[in-house]
N, C-alpha and C. Protein backbone atom coordinates (compact mmCIF):
# COMPACT_ATOMS: atom_id res chain seq x y z
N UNK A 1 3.75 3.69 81.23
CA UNK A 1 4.24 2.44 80.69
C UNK A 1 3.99 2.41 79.18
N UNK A 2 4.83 2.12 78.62
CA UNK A 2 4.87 1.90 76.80
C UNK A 2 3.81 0.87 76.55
N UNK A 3 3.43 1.21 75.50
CA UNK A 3 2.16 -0.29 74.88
C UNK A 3 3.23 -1.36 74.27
N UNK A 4 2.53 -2.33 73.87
CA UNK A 4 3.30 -3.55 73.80
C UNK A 4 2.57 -4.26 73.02
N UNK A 5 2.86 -5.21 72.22
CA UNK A 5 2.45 -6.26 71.70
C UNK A 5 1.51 -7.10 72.40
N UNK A 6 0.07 -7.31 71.81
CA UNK A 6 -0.64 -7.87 72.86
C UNK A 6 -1.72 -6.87 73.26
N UNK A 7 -1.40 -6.03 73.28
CA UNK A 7 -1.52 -4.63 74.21
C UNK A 7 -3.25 -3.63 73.41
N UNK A 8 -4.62 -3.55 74.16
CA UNK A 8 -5.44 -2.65 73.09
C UNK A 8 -4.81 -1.80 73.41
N UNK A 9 -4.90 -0.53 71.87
CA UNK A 9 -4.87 0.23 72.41
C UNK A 9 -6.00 1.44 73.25
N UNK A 10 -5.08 2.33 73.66
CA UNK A 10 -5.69 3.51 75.05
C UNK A 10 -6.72 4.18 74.03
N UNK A 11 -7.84 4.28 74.78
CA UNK A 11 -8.93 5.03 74.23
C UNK A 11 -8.41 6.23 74.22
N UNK A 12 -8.87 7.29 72.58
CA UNK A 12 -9.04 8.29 72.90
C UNK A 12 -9.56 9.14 71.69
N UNK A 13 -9.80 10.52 71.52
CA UNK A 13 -10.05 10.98 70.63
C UNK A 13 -9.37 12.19 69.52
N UNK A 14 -9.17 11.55 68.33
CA UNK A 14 -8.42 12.08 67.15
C UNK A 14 -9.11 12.94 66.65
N UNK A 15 -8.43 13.69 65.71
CA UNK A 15 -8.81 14.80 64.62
C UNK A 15 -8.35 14.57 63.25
N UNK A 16 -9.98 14.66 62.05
CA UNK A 16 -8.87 14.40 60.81
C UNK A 16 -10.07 15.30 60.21
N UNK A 17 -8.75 15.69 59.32
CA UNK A 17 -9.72 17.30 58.28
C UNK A 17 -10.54 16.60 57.41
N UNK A 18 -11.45 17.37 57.26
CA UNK A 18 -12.39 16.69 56.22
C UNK A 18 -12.93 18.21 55.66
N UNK A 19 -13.48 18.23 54.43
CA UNK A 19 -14.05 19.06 54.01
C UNK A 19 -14.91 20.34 54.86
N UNK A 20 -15.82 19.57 55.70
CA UNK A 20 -16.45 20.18 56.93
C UNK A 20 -15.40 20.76 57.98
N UNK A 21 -14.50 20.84 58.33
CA UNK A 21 -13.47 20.95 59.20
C UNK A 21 -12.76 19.93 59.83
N UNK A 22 -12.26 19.78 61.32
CA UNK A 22 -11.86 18.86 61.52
C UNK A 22 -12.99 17.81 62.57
N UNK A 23 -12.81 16.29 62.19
CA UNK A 23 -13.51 15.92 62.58
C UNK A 23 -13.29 15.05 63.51
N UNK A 24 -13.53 14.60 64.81
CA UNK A 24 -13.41 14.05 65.75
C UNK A 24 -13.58 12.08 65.44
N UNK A 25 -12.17 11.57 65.69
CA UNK A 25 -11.94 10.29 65.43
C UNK A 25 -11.75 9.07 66.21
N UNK A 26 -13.22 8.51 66.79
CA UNK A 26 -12.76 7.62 68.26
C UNK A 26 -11.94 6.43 67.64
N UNK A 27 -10.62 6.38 68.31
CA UNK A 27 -9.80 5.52 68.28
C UNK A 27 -10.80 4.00 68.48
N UNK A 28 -11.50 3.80 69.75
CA UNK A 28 -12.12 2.37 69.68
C UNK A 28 -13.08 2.16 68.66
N UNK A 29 -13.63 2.91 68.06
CA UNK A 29 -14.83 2.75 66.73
C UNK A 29 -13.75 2.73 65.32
N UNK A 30 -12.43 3.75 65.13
CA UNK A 30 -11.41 3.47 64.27
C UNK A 30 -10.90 2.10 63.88
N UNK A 31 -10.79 1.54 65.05
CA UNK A 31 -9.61 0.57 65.13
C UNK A 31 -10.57 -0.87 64.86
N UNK A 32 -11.54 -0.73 65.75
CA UNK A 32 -12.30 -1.80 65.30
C UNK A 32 -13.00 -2.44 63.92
N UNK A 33 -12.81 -4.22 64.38
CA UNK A 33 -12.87 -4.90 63.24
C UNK A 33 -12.09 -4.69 62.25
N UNK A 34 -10.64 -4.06 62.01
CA UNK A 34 -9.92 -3.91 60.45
C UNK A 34 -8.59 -4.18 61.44
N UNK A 35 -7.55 -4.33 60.46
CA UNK A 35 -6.34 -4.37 60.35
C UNK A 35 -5.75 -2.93 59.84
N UNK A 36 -5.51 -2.53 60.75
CA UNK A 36 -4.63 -0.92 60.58
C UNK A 36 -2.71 -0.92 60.31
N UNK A 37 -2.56 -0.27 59.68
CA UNK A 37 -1.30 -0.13 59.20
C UNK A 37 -0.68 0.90 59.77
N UNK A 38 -0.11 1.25 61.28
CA UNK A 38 -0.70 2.86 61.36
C UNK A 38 1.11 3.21 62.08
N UNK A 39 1.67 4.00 61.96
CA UNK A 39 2.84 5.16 61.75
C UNK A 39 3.11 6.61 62.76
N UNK A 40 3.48 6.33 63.42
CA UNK A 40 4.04 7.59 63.57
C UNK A 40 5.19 8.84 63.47
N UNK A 41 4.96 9.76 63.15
CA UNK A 41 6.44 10.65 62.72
C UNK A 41 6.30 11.68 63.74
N UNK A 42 6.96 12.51 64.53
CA UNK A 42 7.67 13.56 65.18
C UNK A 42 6.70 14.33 64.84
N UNK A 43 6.88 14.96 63.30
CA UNK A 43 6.25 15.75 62.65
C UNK A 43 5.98 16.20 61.53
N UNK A 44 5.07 16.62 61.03
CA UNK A 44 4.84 17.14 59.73
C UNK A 44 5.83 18.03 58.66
N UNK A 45 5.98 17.77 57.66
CA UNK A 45 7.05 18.76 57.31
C UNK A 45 8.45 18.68 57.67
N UNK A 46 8.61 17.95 58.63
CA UNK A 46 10.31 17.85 59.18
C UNK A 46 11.00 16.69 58.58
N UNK A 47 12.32 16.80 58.28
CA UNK A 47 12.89 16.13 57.49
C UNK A 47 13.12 14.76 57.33
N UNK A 48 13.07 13.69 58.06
CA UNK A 48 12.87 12.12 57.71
C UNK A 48 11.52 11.96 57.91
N UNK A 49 10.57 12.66 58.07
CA UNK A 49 9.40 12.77 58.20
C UNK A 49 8.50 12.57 56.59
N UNK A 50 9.27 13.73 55.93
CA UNK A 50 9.13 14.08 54.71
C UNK A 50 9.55 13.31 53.85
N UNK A 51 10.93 12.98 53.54
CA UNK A 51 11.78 12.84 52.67
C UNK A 51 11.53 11.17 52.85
N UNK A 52 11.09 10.71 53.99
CA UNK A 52 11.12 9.43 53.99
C UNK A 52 10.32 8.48 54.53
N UNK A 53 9.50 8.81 55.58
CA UNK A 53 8.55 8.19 56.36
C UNK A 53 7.32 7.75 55.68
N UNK A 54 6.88 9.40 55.35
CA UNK A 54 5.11 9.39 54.89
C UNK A 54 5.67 8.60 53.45
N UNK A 55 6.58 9.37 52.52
CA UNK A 55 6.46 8.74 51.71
C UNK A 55 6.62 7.27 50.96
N UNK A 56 7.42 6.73 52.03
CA UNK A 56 7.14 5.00 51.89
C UNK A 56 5.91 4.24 52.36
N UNK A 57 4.87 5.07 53.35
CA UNK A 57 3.95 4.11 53.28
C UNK A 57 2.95 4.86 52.01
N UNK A 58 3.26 6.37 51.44
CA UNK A 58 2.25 6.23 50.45
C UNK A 58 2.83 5.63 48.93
N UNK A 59 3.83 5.32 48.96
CA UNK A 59 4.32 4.00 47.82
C UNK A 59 3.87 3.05 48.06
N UNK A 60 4.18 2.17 49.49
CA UNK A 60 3.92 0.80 49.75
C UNK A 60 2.17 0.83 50.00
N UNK A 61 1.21 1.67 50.19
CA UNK A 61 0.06 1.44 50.76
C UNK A 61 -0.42 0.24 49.65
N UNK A 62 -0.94 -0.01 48.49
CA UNK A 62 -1.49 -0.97 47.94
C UNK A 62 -0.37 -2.47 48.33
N UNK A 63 0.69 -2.41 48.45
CA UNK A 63 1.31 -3.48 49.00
C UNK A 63 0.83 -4.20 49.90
N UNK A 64 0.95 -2.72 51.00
CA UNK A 64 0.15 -3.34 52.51
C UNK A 64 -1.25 -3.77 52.46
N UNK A 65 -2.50 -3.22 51.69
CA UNK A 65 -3.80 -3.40 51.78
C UNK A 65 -3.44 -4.94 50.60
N UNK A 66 -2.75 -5.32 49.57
CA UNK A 66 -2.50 -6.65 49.11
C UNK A 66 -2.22 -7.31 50.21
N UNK A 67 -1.88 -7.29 51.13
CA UNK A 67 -1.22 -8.45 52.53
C UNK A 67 -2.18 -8.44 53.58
N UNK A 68 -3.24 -7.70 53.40
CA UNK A 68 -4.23 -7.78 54.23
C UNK A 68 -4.83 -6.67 54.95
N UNK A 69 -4.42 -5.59 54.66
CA UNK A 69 -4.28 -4.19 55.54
C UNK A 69 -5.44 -3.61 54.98
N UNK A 70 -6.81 -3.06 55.58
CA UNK A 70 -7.84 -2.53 55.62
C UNK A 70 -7.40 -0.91 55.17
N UNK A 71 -6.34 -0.36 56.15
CA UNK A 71 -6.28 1.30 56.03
C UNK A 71 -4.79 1.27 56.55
N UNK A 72 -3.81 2.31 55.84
CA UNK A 72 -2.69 3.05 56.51
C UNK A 72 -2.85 4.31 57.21
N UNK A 73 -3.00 4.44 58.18
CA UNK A 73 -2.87 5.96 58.98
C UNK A 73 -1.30 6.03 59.55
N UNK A 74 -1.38 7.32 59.53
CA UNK A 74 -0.38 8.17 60.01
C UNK A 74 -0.66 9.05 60.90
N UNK A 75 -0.30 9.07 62.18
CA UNK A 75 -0.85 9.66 63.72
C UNK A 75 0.85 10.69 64.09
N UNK A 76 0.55 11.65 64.20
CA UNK A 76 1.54 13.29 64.88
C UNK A 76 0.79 14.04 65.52
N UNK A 77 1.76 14.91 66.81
CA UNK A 77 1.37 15.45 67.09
C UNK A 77 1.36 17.08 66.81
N UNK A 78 0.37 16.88 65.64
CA UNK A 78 0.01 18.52 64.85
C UNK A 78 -1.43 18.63 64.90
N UNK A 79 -1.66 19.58 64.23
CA UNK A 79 -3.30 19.83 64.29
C UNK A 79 -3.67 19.23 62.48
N UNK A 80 -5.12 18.77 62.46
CA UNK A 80 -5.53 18.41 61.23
C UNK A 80 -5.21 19.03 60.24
N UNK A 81 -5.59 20.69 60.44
CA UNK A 81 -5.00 21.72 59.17
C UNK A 81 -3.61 21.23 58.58
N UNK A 82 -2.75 20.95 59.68
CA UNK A 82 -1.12 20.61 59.03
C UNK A 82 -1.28 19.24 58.19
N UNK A 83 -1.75 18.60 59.08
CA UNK A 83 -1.69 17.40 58.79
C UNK A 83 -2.47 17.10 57.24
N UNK A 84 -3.24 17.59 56.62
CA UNK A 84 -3.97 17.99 55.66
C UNK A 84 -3.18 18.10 54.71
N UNK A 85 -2.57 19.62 54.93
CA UNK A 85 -1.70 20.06 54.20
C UNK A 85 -0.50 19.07 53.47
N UNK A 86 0.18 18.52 54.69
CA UNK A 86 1.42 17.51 54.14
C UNK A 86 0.83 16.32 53.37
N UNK A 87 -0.44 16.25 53.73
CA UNK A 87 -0.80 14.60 52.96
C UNK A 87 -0.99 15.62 51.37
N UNK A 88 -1.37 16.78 51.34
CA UNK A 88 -1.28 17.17 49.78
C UNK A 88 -0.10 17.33 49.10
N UNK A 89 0.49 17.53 49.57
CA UNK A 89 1.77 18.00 49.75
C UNK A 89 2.46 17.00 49.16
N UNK A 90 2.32 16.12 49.90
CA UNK A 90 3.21 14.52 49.85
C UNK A 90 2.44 13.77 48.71
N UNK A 91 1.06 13.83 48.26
CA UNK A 91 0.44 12.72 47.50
C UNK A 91 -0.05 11.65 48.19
N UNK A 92 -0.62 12.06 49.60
CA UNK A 92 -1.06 10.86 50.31
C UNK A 92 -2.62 10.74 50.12
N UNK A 93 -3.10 11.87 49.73
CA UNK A 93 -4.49 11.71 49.96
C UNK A 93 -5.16 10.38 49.46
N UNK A 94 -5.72 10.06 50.03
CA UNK A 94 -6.77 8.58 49.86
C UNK A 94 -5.60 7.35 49.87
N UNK A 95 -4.56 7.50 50.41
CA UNK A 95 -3.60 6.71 50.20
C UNK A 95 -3.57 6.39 51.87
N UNK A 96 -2.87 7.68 52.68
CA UNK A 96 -2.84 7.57 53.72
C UNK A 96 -3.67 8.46 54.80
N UNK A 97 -4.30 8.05 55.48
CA UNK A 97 -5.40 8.54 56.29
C UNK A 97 -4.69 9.80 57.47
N UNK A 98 -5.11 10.64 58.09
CA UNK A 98 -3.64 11.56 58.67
C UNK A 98 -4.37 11.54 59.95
N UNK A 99 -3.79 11.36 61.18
CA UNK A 99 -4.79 11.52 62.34
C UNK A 99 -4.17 12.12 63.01
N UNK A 100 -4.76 13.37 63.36
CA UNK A 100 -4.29 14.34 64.56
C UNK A 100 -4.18 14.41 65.83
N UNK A 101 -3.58 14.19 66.76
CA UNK A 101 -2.85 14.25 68.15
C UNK A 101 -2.17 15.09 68.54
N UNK A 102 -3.53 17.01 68.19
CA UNK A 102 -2.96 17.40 68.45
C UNK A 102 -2.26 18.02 69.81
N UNK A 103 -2.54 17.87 71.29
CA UNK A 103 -2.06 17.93 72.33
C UNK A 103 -0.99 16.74 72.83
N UNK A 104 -1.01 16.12 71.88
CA UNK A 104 -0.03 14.84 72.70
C UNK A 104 -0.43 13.59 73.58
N UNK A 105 -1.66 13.74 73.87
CA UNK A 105 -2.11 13.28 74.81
C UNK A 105 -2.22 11.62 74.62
N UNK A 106 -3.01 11.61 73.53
CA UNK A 106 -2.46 10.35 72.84
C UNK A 106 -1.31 9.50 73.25
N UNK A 107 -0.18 10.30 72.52
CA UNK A 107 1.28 9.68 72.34
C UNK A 107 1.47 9.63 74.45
N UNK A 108 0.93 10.34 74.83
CA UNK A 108 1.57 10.20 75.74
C UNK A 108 0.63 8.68 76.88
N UNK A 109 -0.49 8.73 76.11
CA UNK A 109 -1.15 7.60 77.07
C UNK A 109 -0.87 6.09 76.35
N UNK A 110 0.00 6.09 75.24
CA UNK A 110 0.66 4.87 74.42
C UNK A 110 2.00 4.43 75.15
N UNK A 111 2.32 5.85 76.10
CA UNK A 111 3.89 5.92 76.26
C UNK A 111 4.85 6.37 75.53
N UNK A 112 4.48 7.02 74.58
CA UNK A 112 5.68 6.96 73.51
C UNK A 112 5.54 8.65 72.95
N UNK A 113 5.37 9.24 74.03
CA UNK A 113 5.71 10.89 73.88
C UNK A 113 7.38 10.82 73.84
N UNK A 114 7.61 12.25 73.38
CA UNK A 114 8.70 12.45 73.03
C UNK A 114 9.05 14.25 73.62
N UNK A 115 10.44 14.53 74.10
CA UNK A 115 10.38 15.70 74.16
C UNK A 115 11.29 16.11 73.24
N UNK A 116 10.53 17.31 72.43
CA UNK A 116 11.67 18.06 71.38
C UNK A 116 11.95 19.11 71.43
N UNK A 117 11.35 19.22 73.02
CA UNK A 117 12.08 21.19 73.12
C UNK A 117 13.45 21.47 72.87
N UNK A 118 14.33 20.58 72.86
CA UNK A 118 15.84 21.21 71.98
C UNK A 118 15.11 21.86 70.77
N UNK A 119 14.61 21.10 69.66
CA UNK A 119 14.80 21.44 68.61
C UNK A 119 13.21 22.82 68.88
N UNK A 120 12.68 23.01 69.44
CA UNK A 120 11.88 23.86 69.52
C UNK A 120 10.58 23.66 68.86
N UNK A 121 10.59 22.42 69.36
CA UNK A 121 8.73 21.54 69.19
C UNK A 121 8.24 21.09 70.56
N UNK A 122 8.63 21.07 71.24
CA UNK A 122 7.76 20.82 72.44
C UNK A 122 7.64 18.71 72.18
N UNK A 123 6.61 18.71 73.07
CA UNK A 123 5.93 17.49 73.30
C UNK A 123 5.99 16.89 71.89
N UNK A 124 5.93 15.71 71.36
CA UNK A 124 6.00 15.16 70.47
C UNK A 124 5.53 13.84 70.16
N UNK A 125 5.11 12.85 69.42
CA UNK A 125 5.10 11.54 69.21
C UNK A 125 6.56 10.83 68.93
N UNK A 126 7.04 9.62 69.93
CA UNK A 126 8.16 9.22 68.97
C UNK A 126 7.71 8.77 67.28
N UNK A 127 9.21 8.39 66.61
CA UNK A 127 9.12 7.46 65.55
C UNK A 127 8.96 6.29 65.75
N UNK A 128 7.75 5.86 65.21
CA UNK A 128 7.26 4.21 65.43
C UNK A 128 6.21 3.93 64.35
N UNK A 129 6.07 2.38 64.98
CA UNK A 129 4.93 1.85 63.41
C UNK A 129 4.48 0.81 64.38
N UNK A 130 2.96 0.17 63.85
CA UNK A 130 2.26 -0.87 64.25
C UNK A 130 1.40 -1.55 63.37
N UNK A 131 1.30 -2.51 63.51
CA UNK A 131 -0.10 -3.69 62.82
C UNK A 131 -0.80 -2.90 64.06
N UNK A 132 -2.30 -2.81 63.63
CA UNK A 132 -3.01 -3.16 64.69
C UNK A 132 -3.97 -4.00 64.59
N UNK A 133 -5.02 -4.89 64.81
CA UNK A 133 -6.11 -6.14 64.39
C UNK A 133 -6.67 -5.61 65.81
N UNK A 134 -8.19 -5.27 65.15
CA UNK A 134 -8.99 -4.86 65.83
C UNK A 134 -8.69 -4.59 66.74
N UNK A 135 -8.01 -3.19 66.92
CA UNK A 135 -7.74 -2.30 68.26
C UNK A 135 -6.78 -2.76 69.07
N UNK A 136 -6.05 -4.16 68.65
CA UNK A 136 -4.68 -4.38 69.45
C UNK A 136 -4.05 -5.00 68.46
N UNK A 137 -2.34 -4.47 68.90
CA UNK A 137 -1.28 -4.56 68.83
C UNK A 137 -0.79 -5.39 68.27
N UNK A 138 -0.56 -5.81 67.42
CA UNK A 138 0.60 -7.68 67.01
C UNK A 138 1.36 -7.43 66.58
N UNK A 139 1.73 -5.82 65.69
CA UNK A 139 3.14 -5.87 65.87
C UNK A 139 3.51 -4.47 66.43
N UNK A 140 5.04 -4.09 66.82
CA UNK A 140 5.40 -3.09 66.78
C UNK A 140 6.73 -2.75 67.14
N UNK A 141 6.89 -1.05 66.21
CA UNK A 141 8.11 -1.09 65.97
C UNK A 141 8.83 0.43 66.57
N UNK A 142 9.45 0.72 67.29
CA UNK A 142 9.64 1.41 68.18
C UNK A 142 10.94 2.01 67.59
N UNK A 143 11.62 3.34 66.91
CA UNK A 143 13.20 3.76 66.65
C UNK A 143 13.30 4.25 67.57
N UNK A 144 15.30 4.18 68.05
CA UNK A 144 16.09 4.75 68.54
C UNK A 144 15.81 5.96 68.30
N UNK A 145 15.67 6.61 68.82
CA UNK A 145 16.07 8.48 68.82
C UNK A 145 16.70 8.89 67.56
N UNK A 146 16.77 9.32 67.02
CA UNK A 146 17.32 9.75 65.53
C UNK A 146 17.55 8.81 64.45
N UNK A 147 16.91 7.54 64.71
CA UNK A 147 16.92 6.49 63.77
C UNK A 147 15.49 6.57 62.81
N UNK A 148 16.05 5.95 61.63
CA UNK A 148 14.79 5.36 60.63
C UNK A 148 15.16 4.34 60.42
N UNK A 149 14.86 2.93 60.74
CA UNK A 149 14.45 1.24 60.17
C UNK A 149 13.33 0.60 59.82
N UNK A 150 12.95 0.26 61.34
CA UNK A 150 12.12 -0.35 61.82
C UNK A 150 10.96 0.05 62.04
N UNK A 151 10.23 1.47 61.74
CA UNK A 151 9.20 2.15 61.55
C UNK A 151 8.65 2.20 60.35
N UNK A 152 9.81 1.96 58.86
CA UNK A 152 9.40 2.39 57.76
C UNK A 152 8.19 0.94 57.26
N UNK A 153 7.55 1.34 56.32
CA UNK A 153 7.18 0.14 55.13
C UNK A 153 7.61 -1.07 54.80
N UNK A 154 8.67 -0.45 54.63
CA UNK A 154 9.36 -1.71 53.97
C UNK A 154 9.15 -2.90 54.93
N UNK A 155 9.33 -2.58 56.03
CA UNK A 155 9.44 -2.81 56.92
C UNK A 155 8.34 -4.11 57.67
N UNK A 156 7.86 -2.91 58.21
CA UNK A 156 6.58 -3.60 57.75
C UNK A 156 5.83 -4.74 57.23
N UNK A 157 6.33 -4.01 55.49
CA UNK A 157 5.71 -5.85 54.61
C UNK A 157 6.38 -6.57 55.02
N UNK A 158 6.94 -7.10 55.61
CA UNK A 158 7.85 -7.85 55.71
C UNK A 158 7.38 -8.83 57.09
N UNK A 159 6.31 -8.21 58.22
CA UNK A 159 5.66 -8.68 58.99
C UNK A 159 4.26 -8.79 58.39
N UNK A 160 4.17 -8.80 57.72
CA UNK A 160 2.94 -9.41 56.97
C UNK A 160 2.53 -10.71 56.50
């Protein structure tokens, strides 16, 4: 079943690179007490991913933390190393937080796995976005299959 508005979210445990390697990120100790800004893309490196996703919330991030937003993360299912990489890549560092999912398992206990073995990715996160306030849900934004709207920033501020 898909999460929902209303909805905590599913316990579980993330990966985010840190100097030391990668470091293990409990979603219920994450989420708690702040207002999260948090994103998901397909994948790292892939093209509305790149060209458009990460990089509107690392424009809009001081927008969002002006409207009340504690932290922006960005959750895929890659491993930290990648995920690392693209936030340098992109100019996210200290902007946007990168959290790794990398088996899927995650996306898939939110509901919102994706399969991309056409394109030759396997298991996947859909494209989506959420408020979260302390570990649940108030907003969220779910794309059509090959769509970008309602996931981006802009977007977003706009439920703020």
């Amino acid at each position: 079943m898909t999460i929902k508005v209303g909805d905590r979210l599913p316990h579980a445990t993330l990966m985010k690179a840190s100097a030391e390697g990668p470091q293990p990120v409990d979603t219920e100790s994450y989420f708690a007490g702040r207002k999260v800004a948090l994103f998901s893309v397909p994948g790292a490196f892939t093209p509305t991913c790149s060209a458009r996703h990460l990089p509107g919330f690392v424009e809009k991030a001081d927008e969002l933390k002006a409207k009340g937003v504690d932290e922006v993360a960005c959750v895929a299912v890659n491993d930290a190393f990648v995920l690392q990489a693209w936030a340098k890549d992109a100019g996210a560092e200290g902007k946007v937080t990168m959290l790794a999912d990398g088996n899927g398992e995650w996306a898939e206990a939110l509901g919102l796995a994706a399969d991309f073995n056409k394109f030759g990715m396997g298991k996947r996160g859909q494209r989506w976005s959420a408020i979260v306030d302390d570990g649940v849900v108030s907003e969220l934004n779910v794309e059509e299959p090959g769509a970008f709207s309602v996931s981006s920033a802009e977007f977003m501020l706009g439920q703020l």
